[in-house]
Protein backbone atom coordinates (compact mmCIF):
# COMPACT_ATOMS: atom_id res chain seq x y z
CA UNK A 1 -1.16 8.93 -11.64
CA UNK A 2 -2.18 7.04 -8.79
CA UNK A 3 -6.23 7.99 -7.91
CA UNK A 4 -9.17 6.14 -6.58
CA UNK A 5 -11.24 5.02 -9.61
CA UNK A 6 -15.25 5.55 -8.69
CA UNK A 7 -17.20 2.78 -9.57
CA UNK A 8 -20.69 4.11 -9.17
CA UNK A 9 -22.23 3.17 -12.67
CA UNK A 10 -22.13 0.69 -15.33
CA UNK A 11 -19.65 2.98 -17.35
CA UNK A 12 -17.30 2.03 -14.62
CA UNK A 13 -16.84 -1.11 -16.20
CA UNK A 14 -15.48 0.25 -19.48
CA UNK A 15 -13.40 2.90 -17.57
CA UNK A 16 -11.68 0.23 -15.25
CA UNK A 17 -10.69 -2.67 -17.73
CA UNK A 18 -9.15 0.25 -19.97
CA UNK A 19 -6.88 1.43 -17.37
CA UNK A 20 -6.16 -2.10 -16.79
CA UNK A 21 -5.49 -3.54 -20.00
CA UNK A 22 -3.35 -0.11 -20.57
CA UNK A 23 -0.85 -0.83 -17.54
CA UNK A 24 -0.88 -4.27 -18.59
CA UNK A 25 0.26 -3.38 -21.96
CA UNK A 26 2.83 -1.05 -20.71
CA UNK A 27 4.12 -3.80 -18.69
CA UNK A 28 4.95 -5.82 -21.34
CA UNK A 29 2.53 -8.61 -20.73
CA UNK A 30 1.31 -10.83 -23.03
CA UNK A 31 -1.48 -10.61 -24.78
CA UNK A 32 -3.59 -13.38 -23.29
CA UNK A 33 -2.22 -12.17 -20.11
CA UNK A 34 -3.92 -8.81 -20.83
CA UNK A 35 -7.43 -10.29 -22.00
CA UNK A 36 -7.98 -12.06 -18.83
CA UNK A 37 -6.45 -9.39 -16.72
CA UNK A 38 -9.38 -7.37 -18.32
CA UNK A 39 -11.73 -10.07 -17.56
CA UNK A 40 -11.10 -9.85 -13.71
CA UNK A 41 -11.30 -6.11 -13.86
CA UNK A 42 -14.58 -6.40 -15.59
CA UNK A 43 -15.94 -9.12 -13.40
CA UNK A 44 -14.61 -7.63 -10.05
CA UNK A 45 -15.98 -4.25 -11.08
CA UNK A 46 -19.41 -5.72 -12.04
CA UNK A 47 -19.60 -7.14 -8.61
CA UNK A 48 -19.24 -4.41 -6.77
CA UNK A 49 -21.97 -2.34 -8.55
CA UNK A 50 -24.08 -5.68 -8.10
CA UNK A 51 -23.36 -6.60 -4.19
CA UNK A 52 -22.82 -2.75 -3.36
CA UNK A 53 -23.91 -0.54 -5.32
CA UNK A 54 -21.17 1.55 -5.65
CA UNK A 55 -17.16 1.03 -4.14
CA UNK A 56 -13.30 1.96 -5.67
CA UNK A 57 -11.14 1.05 -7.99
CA UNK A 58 -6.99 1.16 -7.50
CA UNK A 59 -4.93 -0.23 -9.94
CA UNK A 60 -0.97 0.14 -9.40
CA UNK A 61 2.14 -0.86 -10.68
CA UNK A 62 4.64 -1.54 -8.64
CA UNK A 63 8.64 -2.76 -9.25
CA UNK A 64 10.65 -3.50 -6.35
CA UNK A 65 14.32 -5.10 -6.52
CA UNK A 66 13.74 -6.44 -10.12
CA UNK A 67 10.19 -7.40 -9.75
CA UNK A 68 7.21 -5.75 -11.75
CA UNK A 69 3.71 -6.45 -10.77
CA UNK A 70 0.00 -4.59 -11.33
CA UNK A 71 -2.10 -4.57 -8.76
CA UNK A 72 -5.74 -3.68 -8.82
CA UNK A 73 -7.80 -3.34 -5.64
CA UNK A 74 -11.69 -3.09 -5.54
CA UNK A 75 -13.11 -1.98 -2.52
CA UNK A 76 -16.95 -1.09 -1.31
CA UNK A 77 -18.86 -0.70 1.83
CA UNK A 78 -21.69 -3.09 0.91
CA UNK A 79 -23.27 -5.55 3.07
CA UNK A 80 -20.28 -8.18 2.46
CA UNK A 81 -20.62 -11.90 0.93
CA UNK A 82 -22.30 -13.48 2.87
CA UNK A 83 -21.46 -16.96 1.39
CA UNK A 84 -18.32 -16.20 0.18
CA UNK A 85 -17.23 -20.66 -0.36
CA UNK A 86 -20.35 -20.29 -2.96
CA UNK A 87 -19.43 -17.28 -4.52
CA UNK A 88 -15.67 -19.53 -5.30
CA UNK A 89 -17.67 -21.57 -7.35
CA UNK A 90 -17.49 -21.43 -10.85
CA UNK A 91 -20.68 -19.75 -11.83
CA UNK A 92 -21.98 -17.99 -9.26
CA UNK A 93 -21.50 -13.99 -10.77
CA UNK A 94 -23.04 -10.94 -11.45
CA UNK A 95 -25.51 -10.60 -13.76
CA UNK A 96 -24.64 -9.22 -17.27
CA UNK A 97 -20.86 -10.33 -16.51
CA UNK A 98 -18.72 -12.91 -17.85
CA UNK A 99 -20.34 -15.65 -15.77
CA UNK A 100 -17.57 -16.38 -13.62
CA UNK A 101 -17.58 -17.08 -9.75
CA UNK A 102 -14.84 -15.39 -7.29
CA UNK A 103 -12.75 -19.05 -8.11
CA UNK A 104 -12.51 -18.33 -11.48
CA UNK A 105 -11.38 -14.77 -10.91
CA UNK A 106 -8.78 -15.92 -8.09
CA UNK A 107 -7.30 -18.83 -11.20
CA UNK A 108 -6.41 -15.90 -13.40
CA UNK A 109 -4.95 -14.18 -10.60
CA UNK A 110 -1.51 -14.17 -10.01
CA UNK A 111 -2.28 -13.59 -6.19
CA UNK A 112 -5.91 -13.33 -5.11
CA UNK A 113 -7.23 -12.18 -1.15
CA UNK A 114 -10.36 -10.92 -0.36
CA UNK A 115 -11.67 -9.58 3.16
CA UNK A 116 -15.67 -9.52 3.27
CA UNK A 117 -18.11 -8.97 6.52
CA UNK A 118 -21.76 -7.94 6.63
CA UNK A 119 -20.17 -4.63 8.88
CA UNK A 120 -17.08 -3.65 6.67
CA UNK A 121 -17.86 -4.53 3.49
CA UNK A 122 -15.43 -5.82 0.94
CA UNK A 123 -11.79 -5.61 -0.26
CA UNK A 124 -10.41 -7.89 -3.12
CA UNK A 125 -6.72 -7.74 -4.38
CA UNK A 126 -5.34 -9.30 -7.34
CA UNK A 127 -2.32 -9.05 -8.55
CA UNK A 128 -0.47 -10.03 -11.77
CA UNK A 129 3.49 -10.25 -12.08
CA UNK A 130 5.39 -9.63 -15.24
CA UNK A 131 9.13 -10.52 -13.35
CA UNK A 132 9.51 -12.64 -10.96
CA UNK A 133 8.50 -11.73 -7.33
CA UNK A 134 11.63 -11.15 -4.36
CA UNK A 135 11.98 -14.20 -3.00
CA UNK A 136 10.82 -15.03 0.47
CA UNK A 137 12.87 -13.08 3.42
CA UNK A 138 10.16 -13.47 6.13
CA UNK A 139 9.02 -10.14 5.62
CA UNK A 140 5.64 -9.22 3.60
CA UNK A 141 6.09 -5.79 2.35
CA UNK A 142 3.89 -3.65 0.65
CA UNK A 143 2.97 -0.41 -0.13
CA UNK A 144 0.22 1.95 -1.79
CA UNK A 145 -0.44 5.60 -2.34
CA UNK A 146 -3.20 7.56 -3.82
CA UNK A 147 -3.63 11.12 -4.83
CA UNK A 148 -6.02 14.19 -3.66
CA UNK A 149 -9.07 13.78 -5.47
CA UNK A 150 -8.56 16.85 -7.59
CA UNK A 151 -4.89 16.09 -8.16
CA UNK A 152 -3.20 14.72 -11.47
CA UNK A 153 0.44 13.56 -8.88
CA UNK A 154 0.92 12.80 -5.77
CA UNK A 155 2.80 14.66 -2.64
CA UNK A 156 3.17 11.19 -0.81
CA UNK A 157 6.19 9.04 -1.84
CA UNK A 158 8.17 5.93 -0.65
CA UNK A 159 11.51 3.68 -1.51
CA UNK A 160 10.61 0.30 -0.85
CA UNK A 161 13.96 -2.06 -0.87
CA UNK A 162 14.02 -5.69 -0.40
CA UNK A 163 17.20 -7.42 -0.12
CA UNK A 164 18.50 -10.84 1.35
CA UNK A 165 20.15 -8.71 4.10
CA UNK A 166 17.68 -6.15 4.98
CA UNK A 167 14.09 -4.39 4.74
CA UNK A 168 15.04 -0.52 3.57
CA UNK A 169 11.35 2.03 3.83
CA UNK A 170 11.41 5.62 3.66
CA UNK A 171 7.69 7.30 3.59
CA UNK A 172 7.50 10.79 3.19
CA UNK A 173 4.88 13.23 3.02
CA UNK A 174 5.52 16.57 0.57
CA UNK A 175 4.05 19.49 2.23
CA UNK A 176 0.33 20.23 0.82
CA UNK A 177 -0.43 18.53 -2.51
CA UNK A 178 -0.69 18.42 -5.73
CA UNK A 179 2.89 19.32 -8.43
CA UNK A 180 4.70 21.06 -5.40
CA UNK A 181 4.07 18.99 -2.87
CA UNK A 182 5.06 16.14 -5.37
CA UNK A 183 8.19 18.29 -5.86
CA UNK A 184 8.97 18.48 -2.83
CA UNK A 185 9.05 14.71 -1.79
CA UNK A 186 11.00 13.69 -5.06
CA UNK A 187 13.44 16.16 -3.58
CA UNK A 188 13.62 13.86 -0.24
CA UNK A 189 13.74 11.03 -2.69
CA UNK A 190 16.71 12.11 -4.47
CA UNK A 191 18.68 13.33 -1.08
CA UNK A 192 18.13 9.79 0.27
CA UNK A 193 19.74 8.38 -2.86
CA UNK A 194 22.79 11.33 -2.52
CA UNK A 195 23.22 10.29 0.95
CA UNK A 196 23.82 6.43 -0.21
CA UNK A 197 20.80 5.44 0.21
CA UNK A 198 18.64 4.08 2.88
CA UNK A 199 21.18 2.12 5.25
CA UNK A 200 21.52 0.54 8.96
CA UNK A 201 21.39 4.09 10.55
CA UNK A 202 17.78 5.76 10.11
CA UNK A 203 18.58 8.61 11.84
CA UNK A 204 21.94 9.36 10.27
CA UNK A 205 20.27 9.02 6.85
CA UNK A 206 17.65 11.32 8.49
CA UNK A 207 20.32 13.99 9.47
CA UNK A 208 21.92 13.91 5.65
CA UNK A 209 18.79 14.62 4.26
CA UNK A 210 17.75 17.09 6.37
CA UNK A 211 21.21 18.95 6.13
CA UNK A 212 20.78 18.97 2.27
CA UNK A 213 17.27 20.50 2.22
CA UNK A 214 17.52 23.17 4.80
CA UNK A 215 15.53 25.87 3.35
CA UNK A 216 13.55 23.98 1.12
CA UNK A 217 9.60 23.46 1.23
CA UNK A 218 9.56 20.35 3.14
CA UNK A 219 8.35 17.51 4.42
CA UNK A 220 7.50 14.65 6.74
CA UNK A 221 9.28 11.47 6.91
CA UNK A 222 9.59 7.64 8.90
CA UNK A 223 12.40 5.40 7.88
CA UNK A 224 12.58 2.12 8.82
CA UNK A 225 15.25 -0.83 8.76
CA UNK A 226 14.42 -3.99 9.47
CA UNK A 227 17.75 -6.67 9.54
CA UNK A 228 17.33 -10.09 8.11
CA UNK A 229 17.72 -12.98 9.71
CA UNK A 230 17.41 -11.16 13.68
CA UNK A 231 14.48 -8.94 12.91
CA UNK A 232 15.92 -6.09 14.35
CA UNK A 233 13.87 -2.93 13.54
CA UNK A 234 15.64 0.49 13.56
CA UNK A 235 13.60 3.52 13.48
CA UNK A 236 13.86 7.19 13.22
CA UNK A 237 10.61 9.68 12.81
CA UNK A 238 10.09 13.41 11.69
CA UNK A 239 6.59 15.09 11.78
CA UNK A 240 3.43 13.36 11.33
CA UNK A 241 4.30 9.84 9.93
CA UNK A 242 2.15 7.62 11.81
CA UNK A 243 3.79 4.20 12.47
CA UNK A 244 2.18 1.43 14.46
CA UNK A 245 3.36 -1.67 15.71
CA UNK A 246 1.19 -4.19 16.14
CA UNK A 247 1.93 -7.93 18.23
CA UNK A 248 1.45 -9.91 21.17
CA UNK A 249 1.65 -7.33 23.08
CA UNK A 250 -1.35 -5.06 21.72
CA UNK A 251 -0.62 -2.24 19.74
CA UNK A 252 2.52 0.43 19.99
CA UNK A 253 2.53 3.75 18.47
CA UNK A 254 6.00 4.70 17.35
CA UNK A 255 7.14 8.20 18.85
CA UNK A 256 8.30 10.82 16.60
CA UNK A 257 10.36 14.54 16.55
CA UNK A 258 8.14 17.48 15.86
CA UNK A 259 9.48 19.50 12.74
CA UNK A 260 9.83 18.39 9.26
CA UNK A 261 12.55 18.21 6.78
CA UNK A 262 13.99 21.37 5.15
CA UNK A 263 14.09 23.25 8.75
CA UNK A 264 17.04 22.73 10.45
CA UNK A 265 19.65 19.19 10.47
CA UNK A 266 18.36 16.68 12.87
CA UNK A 267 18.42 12.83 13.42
CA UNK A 268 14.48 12.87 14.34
CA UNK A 269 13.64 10.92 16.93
CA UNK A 270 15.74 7.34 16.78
CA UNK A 271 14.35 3.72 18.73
CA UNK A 272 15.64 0.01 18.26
CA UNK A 273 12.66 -2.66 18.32
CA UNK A 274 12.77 -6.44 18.45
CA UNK A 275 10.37 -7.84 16.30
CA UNK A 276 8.70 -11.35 16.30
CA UNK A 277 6.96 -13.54 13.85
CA UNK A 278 3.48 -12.17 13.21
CA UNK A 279 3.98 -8.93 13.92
CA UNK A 280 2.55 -6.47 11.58
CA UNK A 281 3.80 -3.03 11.06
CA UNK A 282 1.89 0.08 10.11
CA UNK A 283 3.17 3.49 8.48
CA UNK A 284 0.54 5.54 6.93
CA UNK A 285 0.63 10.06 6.26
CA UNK A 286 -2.15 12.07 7.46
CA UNK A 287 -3.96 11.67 4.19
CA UNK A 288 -5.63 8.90 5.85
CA UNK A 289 -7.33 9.20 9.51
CA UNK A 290 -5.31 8.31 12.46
CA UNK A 291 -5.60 4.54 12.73
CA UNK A 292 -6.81 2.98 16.07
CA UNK A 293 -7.51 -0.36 17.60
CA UNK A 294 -11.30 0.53 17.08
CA UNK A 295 -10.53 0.72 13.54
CA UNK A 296 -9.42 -2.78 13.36
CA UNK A 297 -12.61 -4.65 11.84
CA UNK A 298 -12.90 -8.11 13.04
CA UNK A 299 -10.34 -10.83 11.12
CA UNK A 300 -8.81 -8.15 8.85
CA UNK A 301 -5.35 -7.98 10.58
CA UNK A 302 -5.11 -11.95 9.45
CA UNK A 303 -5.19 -10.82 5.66
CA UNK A 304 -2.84 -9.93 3.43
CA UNK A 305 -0.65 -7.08 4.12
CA UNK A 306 -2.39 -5.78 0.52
CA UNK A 307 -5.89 -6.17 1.77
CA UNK A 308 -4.84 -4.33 5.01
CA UNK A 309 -3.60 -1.36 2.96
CA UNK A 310 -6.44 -1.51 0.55
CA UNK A 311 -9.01 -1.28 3.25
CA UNK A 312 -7.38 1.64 5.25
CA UNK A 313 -6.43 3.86 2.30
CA UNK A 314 -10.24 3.44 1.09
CA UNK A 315 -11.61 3.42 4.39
CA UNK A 316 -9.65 5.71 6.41
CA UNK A 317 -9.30 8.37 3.53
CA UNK A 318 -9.81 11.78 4.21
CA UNK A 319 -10.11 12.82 1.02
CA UNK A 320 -9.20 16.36 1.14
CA UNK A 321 -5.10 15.08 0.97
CA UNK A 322 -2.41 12.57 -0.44
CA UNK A 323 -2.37 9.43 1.14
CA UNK A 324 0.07 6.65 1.61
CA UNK A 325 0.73 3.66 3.64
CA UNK A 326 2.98 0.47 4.21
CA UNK A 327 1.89 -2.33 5.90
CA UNK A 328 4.58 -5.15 6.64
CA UNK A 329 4.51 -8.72 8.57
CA UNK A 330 6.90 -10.53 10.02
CA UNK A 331 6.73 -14.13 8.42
CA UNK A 332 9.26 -15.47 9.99
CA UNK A 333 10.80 -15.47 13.90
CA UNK A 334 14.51 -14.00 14.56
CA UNK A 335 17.71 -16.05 14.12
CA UNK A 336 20.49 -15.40 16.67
């Protein structure tokens, strides 16, 4: 179950450490691991009712090539931190909490970001890894879904694959939501995986999953493939996947091909880009609002691509649908 925790009351607390501690558990971390894990979740969660009254909770795990990692989120529109050095300080907390200052939180971290203004509020992701992490290919992928509110599973689903050679996403969207909408995107899931798997050639894995699901309810997809070392992006789109690309240049909104998968075969619509170091990429469903440039809070882009996602799928949530997105930047320039 992946749902937006509401952190609007003190019971929060109790609500969010417990789901914590229970994914850390089921992990297989240890068990000092899991008592400061729950320490974080009950200091970041105390904060938030503190600083904003009321904000989100996410917590996630995730496992891509061999790694396993939670990650918990905590998002709210309060006024921000407005010294945020001081708040690092050992210390400086919440009241009723453990007495510990954003520093100490950030030390039991794993990984630790945090985007704060007086006009966005703030986002805070830690993270804490049970295998080891995929080493560094010079791209920073991540990616996060969420459910309908009054949903149990989620329609929105993704493959994720890191290797030394190559940067494999597939984000679809099930049609509707909730167990057949779910249904329906494990089924695009499992034709990706009949058809060998995400590969060089977006749109020819586009065409053999399409040609297996003719017929069937549907959905929406974007693949990407991004080569390592020359940071050649391939591309191919099918209904209402947004994907953004965002550089030197400004911003670039990828086209796609009208339809969606179980009508009839088709490649969608197929582009090569060259990508540079710092670019950031963007795919997100229509669970979330249509993300512009005016959308783009001062400083956030510079984050983490985990705060990025964390701050769109809280603040650009419609609500009414399953979300997902995948944010990805470019660490490091092309080799030729």
């Amino acid at each position: 179950m992946n749902q937006w925790v509401e952190i609007d009351d003190r019971s929060a607390v109790a609500v969010i450490r417990r789901l914590a501690r229970r994914h850390a558990a089921e992990m297989g971390l240890p068990e000092q691991r899991i008592d400061e894990l729950a320490i974080v979740a009950s200091e970041a969660t105390t904060n938030v009712l503190r600083y904003a009254d009321r904000g989100r909770a996410l917590i996630d795990v995730q496992r891509n090539a061999g790694s396993e990692r939670l990650v918990m989120i905590f998002t709210d529109r309060g006024p921000g931190i407005s010294d945020i050095d001081r708040m690092f300080q050992d210390g400086e907390s919440s009241t009723d909490s453990a007495g510990l200052g954003l520093g100490a939180i950030r030390r039991l971290s794993d990984t630790f970001d945090i985007y704060s203004s007086a006009e966005s509020g703030t986002t805070m992701v830690c993270t804490f890894t049970a295998r080891p992490e995929v080493p560094e290919l010079g791209i920073d992928a991540v990616a996060l879904r969420v459910c309908h509110p009054q949903e149990q599973v989620c329609g929105d689903d993704f493959q994720l694959r890191q290797t030394r050679g190559a940067t494999d996403v597939l984000l679809c969207d099930g049609l509707g939501h909730g167990p057949e909408a779910a249904a329906a995107a494990e089924e695009v899931m499992e034709a990706a995986r009949r058809a060998g798997g995400l590969s060089q050639d977006p749109g020819a894995t586009m065409r053999k999953i399409t040609e297996q699901l003719v017929g069937r309810r549907g959905a929406v997809a974007a693949i990407v493939h991004i080569a390592h070392p020359e940071m050649t992006m391939s591309y191919a789109g099918l209904g209402n996947i947004s994907t953004l690309l965002i550089g030197a240049q400004g911003v670039r909104r990828m086209a796609v091909r009208d339809g969606r998968i179980g009508a009839g075969p088709t490649h969608g619509y197929e582009e090569k880009v060259e990508l540079a170091e710092g670019d950031l990429l963007i795919l997100h469903s229509d669970g979330l609002k249509t993300l512009r440039e005016a959308h783009f809070p001062p400083g956030l882009l510079k984050k983490s691509p985990m705060v990025i996602a964390g701050f769109f799928l809280d603040r650009a949530f419609r609500g009414r649908d399953d979300a997902s997105i995948v944010v990805m930047r470019i660490t490091r320039g092309p080799e030729r």
